[in-house]
Structures are given as C-alpha cells and as structure tokens.
PDB file of N, CA and C in Angstrom:
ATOM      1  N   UNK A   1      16.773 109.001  85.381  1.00  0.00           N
ATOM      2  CA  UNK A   1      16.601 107.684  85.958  1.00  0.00           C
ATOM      3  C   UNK A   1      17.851 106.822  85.769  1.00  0.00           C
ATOM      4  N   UNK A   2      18.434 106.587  84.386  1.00  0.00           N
ATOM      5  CA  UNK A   2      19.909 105.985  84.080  1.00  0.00           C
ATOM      6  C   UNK A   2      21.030 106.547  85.241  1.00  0.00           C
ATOM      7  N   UNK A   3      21.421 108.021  85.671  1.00  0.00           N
ATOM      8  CA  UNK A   3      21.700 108.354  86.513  1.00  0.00           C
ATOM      9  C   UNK A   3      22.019 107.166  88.021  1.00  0.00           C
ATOM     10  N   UNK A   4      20.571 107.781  88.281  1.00  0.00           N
ATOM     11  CA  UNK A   4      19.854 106.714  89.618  1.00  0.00           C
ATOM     12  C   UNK A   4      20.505 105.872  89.823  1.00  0.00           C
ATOM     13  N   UNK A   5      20.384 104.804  88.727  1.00  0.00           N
ATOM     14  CA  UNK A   5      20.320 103.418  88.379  1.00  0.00           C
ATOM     15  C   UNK A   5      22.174 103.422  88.561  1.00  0.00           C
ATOM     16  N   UNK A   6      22.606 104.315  88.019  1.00  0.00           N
ATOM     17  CA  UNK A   6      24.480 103.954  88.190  1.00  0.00           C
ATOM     18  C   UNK A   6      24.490 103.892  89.701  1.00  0.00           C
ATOM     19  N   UNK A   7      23.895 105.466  90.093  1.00  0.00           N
ATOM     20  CA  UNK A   7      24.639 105.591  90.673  1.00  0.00           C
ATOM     21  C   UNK A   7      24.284 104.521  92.232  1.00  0.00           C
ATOM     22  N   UNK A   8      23.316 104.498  92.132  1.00  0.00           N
ATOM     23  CA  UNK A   8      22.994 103.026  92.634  1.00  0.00           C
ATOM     24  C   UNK A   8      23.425 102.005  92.686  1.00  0.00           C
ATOM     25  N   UNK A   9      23.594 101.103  91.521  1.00  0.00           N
ATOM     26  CA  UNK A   9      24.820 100.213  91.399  1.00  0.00           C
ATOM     27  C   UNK A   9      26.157 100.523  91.890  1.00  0.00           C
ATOM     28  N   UNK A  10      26.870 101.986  91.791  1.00  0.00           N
ATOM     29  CA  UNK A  10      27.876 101.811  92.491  1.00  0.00           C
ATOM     30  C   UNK A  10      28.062 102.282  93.838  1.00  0.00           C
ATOM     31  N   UNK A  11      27.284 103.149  94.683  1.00  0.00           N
ATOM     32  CA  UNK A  11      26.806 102.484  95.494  1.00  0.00           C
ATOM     33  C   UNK A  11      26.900 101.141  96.534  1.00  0.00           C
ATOM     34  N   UNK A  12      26.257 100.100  95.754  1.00  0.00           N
ATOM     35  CA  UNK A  12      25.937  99.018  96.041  1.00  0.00           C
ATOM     36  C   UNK A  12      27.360  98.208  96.143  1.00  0.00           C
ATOM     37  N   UNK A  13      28.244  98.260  94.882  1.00  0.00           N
ATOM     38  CA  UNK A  13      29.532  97.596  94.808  1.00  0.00           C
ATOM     39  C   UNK A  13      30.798  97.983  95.772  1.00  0.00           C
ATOM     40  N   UNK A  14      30.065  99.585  95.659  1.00  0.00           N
ATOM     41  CA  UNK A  14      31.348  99.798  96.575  1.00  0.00           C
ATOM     42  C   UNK A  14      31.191  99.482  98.166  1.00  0.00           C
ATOM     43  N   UNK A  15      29.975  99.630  98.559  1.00  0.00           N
ATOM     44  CA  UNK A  15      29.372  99.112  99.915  1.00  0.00           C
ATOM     45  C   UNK A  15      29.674  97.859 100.118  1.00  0.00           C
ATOM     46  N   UNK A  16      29.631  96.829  99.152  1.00  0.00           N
ATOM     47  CA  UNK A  16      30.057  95.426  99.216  1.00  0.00           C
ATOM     48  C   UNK A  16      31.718  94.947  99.461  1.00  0.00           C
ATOM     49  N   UNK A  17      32.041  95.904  98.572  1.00  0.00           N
ATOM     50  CA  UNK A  17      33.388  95.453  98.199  1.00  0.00           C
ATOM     51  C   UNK A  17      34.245  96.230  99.919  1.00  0.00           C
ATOM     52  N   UNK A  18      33.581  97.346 100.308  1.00  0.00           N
ATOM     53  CA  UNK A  18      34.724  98.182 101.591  1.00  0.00           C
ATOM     54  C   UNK A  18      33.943  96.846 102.831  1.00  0.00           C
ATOM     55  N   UNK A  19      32.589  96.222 102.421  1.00  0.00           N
ATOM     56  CA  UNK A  19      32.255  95.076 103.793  1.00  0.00           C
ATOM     57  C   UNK A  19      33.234  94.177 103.600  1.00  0.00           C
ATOM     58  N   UNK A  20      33.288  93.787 102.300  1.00  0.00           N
ATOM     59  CA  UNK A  20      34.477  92.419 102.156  1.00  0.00           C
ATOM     60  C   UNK A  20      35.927  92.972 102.828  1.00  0.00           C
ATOM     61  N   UNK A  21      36.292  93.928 102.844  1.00  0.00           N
ATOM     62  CA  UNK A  21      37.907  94.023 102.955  1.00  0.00           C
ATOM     63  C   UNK A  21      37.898  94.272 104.212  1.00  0.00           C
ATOM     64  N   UNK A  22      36.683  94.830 104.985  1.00  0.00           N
ATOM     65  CA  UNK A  22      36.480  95.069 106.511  1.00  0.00           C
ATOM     66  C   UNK A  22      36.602  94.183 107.109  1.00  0.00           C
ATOM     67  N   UNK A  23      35.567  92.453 106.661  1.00  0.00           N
ATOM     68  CA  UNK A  23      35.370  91.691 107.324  1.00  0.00           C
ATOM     69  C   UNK A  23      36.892  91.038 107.008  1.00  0.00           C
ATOM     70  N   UNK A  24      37.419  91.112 106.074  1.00  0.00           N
ATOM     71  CA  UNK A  24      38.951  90.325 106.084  1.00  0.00           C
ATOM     72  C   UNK A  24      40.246  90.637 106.894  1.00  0.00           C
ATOM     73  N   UNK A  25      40.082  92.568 107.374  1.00  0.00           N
ATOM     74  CA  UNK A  25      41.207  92.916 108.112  1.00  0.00           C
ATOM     75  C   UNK A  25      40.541  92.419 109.626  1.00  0.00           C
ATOM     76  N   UNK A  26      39.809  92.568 109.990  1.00  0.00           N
ATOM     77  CA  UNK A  26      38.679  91.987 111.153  1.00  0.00           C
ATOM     78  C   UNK A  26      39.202  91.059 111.401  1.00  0.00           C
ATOM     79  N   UNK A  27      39.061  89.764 110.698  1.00  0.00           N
ATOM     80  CA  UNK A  27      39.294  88.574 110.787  1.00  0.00           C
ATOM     81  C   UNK A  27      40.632  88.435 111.389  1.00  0.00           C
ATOM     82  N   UNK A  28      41.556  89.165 110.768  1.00  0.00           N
ATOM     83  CA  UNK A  28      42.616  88.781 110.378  1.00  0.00           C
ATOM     84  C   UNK A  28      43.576  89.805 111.951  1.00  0.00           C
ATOM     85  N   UNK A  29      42.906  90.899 111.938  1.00  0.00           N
ATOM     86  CA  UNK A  29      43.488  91.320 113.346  1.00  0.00           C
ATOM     87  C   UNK A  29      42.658  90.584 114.581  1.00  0.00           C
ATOM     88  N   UNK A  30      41.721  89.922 114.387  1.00  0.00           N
ATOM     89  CA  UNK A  30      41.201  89.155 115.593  1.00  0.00           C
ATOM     90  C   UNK A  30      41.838  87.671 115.031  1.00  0.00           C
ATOM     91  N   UNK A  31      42.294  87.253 114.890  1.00  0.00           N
ATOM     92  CA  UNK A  31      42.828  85.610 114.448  1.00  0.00           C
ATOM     93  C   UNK A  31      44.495  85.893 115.411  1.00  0.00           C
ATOM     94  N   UNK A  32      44.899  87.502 115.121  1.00  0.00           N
ATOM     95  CA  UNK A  32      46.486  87.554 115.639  1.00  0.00           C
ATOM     96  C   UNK A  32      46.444  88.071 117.040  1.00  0.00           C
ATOM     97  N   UNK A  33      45.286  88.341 117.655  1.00  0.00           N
ATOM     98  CA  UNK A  33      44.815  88.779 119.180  1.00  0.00           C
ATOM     99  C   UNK A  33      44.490  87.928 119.798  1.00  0.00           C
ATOM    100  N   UNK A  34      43.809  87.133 119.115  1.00  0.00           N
ATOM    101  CA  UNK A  34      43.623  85.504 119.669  1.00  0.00           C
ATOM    102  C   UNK A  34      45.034  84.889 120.343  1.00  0.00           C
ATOM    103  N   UNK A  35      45.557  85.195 119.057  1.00  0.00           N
ATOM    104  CA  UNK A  35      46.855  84.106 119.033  1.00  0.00           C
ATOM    105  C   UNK A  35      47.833  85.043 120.170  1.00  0.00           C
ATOM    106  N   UNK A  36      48.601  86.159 120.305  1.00  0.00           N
ATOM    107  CA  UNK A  36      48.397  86.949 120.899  1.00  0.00           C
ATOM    108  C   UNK A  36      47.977  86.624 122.798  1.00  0.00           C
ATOM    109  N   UNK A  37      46.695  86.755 122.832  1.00  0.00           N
ATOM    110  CA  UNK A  37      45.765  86.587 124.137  1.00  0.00           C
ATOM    111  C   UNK A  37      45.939  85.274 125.247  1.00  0.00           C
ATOM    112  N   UNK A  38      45.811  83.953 123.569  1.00  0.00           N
ATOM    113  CA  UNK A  38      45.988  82.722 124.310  1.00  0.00           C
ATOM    114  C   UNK A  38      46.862  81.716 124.358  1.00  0.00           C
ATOM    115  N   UNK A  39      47.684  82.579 123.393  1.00  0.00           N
ATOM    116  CA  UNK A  39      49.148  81.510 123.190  1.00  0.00           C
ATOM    117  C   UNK A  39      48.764  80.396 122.081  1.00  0.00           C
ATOM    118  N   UNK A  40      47.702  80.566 121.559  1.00  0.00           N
ATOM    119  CA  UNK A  40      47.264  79.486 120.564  1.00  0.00           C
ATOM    120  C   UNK A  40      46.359  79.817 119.799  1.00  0.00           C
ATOM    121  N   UNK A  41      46.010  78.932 118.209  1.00  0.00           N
ATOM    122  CA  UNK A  41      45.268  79.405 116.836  1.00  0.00           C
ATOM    123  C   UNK A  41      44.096  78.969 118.188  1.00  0.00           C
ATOM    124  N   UNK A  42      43.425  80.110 117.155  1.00  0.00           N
ATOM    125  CA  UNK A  42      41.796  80.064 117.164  1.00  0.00           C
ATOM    126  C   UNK A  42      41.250  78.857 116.621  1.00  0.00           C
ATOM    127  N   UNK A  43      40.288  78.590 117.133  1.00  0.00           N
ATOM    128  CA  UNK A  43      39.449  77.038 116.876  1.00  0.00           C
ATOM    129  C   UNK A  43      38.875  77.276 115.546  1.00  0.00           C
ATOM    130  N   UNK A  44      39.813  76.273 114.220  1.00  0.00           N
ATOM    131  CA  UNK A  44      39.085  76.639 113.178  1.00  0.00           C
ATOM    132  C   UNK A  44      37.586  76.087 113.224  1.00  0.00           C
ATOM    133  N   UNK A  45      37.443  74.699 113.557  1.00  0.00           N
ATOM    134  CA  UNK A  45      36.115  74.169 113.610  1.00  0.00           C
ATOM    135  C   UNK A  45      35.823  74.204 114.947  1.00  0.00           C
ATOM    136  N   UNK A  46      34.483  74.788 115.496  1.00  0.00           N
ATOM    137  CA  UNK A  46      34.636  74.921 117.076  1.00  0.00           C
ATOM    138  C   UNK A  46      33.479  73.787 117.417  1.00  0.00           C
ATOM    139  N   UNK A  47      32.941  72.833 116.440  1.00  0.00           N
ATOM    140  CA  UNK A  47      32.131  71.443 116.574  1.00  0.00           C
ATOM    141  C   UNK A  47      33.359  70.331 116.953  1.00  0.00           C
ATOM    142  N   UNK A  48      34.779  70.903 116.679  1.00  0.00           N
ATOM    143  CA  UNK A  48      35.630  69.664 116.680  1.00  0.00           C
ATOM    144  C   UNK A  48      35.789  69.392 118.173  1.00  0.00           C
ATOM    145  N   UNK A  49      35.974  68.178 118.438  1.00  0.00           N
ATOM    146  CA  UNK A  49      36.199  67.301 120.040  1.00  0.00           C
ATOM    147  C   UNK A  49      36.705  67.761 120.906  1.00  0.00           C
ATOM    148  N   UNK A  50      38.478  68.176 120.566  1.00  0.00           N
ATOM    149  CA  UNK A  50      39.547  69.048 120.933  1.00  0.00           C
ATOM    150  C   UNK A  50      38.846  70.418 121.746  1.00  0.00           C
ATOM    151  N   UNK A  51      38.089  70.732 120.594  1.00  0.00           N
ATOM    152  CA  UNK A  51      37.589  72.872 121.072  1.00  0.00           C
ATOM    153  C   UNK A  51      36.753  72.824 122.114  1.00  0.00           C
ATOM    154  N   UNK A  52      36.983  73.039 123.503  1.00  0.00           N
ATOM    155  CA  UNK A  52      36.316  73.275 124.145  1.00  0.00           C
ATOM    156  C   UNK A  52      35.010  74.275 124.062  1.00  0.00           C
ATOM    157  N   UNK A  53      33.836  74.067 125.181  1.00  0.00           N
ATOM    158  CA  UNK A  53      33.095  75.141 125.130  1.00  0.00           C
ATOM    159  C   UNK A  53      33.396  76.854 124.920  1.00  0.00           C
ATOM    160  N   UNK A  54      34.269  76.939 126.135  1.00  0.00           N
ATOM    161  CA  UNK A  54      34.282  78.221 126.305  1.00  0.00           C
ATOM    162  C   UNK A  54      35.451  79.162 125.639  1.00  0.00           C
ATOM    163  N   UNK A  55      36.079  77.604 124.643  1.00  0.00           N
ATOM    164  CA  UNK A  55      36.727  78.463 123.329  1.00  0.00           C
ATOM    165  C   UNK A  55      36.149  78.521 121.964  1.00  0.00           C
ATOM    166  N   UNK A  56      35.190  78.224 122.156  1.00  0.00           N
ATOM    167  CA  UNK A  56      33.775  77.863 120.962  1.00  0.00           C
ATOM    168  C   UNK A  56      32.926  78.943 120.880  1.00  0.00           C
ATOM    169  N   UNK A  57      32.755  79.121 122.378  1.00  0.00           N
ATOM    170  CA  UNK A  57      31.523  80.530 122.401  1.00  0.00           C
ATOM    171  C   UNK A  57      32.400  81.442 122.272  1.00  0.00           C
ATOM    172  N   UNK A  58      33.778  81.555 123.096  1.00  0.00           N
ATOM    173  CA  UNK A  58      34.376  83.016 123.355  1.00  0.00           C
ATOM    174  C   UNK A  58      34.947  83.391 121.459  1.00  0.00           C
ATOM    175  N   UNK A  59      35.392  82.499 120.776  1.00  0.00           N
ATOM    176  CA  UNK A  59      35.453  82.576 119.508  1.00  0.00           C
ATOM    177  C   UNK A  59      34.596  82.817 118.739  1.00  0.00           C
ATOM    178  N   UNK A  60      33.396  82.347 118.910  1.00  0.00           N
ATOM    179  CA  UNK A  60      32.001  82.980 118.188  1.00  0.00           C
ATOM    180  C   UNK A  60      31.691  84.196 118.328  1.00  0.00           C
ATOM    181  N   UNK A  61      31.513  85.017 119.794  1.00  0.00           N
ATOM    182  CA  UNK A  61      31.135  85.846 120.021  1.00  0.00           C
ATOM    183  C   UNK A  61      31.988  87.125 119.694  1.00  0.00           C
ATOM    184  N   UNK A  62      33.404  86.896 120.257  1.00  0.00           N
ATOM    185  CA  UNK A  62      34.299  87.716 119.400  1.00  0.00           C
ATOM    186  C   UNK A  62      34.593  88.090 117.713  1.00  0.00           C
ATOM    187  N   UNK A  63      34.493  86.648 117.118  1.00  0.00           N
ATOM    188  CA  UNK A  63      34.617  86.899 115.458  1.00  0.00           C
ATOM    189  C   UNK A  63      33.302  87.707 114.993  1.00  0.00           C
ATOM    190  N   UNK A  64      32.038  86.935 115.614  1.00  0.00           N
ATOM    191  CA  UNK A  64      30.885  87.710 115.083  1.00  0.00           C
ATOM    192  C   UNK A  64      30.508  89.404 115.264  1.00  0.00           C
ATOM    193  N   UNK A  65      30.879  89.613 116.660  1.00  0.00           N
ATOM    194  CA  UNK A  65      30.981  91.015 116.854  1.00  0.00           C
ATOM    195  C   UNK A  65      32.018  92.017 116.111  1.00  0.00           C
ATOM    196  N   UNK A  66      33.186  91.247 116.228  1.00  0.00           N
ATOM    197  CA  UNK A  66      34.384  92.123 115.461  1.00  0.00           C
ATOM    198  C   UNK A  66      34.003  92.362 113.874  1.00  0.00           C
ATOM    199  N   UNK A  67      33.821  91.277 113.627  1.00  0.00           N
ATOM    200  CA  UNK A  67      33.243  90.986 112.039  1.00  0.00           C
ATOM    201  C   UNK A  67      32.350  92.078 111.571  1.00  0.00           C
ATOM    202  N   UNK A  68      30.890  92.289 112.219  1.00  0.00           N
ATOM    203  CA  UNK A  68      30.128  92.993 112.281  1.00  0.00           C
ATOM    204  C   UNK A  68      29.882  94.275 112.278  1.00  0.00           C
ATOM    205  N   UNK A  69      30.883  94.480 113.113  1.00  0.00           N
ATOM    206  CA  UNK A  69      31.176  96.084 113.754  1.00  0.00           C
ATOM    207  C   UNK A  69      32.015  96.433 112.591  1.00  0.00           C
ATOM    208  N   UNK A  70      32.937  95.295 112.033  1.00  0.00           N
ATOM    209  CA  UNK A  70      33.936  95.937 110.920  1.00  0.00           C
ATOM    210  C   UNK A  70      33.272  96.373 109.574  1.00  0.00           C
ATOM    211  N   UNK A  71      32.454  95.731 109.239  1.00  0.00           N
ATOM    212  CA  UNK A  71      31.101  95.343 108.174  1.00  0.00           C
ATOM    213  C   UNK A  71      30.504  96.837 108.237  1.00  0.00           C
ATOM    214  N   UNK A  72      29.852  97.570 109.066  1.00  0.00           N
ATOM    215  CA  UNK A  72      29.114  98.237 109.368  1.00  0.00           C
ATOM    216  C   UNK A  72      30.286  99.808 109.566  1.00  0.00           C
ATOM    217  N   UNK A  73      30.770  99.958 109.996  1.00  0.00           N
ATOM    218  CA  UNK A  73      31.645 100.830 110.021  1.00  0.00           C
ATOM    219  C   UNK A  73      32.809 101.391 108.353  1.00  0.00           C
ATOM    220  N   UNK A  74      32.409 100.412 107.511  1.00  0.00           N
ATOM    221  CA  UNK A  74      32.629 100.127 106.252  1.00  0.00           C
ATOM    222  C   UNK A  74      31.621 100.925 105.486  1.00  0.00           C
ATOM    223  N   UNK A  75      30.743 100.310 106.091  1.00  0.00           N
ATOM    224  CA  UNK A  75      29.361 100.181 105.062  1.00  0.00           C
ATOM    225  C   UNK A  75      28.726 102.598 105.215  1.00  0.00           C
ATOM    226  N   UNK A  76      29.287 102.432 106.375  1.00  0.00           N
ATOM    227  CA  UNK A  76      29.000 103.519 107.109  1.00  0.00           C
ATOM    228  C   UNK A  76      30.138 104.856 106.544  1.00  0.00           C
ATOM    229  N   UNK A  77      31.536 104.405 106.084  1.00  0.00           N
ATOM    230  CA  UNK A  77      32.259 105.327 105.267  1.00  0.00           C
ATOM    231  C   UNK A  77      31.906 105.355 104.106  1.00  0.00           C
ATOM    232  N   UNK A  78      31.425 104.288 103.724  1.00  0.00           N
ATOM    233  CA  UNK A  78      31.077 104.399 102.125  1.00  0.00           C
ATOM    234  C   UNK A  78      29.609 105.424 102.062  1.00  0.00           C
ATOM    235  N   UNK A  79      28.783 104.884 102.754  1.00  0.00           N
ATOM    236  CA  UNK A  79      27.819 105.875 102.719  1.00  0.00           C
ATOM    237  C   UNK A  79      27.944 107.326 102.761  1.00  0.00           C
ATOM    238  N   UNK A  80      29.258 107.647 103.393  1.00  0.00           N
ATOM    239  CA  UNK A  80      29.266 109.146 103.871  1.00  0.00           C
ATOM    240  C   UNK A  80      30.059 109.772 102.980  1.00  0.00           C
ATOM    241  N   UNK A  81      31.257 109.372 102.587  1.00  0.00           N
ATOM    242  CA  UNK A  81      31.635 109.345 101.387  1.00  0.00           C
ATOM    243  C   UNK A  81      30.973 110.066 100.311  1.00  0.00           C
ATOM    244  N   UNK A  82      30.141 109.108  99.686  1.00  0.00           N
ATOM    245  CA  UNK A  82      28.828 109.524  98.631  1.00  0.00           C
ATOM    246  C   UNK A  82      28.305 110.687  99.468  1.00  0.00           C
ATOM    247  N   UNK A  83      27.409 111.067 100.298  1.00  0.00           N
ATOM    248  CA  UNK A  83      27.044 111.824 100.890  1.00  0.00           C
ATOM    249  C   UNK A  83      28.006 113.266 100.812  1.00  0.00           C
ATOM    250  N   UNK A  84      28.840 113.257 101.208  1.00  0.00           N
ATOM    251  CA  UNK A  84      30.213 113.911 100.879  1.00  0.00           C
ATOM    252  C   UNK A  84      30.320 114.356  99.548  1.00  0.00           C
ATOM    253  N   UNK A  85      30.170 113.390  98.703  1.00  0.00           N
ATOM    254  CA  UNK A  85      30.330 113.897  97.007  1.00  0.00           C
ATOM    255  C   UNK A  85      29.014 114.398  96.015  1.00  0.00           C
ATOM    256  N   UNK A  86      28.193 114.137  97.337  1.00  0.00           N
ATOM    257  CA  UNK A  86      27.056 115.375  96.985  1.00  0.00           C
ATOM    258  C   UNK A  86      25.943 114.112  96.164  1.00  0.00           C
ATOM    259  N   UNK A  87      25.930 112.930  96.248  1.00  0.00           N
ATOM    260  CA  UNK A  87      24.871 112.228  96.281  1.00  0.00           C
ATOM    261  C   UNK A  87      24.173 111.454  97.502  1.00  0.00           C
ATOM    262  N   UNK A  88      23.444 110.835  97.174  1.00  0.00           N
ATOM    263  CA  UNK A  88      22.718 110.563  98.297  1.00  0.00           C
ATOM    264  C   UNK A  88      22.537 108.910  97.967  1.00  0.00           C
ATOM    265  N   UNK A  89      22.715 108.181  99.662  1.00  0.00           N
ATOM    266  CA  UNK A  89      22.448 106.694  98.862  1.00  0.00           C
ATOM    267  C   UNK A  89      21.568 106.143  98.122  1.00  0.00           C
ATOM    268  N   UNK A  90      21.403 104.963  97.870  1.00  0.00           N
ATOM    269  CA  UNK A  90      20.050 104.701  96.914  1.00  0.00           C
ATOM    270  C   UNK A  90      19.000 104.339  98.501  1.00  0.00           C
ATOM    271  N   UNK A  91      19.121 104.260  99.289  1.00  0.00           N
ATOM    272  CA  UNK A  91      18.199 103.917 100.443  1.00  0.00           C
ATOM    273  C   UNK A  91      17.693 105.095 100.793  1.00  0.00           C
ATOM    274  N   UNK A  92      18.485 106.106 101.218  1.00  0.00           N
ATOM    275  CA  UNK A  92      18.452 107.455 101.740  1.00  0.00           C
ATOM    276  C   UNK A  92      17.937 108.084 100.422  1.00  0.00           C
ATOM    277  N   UNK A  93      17.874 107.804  99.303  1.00  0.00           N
ATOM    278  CA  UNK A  93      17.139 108.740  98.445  1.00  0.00           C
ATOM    279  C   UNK A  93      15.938 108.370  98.671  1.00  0.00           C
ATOM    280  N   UNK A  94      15.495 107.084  98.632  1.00  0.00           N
ATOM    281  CA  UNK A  94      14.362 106.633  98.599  1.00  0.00           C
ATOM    282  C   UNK A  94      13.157 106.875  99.448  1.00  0.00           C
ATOM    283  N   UNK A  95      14.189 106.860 101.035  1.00  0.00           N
ATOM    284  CA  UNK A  95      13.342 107.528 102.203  1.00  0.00           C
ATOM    285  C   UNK A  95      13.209 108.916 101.742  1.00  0.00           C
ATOM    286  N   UNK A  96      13.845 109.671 101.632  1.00  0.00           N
ATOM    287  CA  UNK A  96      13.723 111.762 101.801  1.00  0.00           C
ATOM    288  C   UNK A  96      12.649 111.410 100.206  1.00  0.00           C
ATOM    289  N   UNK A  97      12.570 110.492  98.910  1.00  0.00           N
ATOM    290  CA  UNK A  97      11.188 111.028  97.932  1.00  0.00           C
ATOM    291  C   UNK A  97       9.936 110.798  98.952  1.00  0.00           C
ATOM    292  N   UNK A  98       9.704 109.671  99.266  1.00  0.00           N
ATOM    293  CA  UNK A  98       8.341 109.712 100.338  1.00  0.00           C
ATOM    294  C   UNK A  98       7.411 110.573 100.718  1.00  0.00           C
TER     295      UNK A  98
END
C-alpha cells in the first residue's frame, strides 16, 4: 500500500509540474504568434476599453484552446511514461481493480 501511495504522489507531481511548464511554453509560443500574426501584444486585460471584441474573443479562444491542448498532451506523456516504466497510473489502477 506505502508503494501505491508514492507512487501515486509522484504521479500526481509530476502530472502537475509537466501541466505547469506546458501551459507556460503555450502561453508563451501563442503570446509571440499573436505578436507575430497582428503586429501587436495580445490584450493583457480583454475587459479594458481599448480591446476590442473580436480581439477579446479571438484571444480567449486561442489562449484557452492552446493552453489546454498543451495541459493535456503533458498530462498524456507523463501518463505514458509511467506506463512505460511498468506502473500504472493511480486512476488507471483504480479502474483495471474494479
């Protein structure tokens, strides 16, 4: 069970920690495609007066998707990874005891 329990926790940290660095290169190659695309920074606040609509939504919809997809594609090496090193996640163990 101590086992489990690590290997669970790491797991968990390392799943966190490859979302954090995903969502930061994400960010950070969509902030320079922006800039890039429209000749200008991305709308930091897109409530401000200045930011138009359709650089409000097109900025939302892009950061959130890119973000997301980066998050998940992260989350998705780390899993396989482990899988790879001959454990199984703590989710995926949980489903196959059932």
């Amino acid at each position: 069970m101590a086992d489990d329990d690590a290997g669970s926790t790491g797991y968990k940290i390392l799943a966190m920690i490859a979302s954090l660095l995903g969502a930061l290169i994400a960010r950070k190659l969509l902030t320079t495609t922006w800039k890039l695309a429209s000749g200008k920074e991305p709308p930091e606040n897109p409530a401000h007066p200045t930011v138009t609509w359709p650089e409000a939504v097109s900025w939302a919809v892009a950061s959130g998707a890119t973000v997301g997809l980066a998050r998940l594609i992260a989350q998705k090496k780390v899993a396989d990874s482990f899988h790879k090193a001959g454990s199984d996640t703590p989710e995926r163990a949980a489903f196959t005891r059932r």
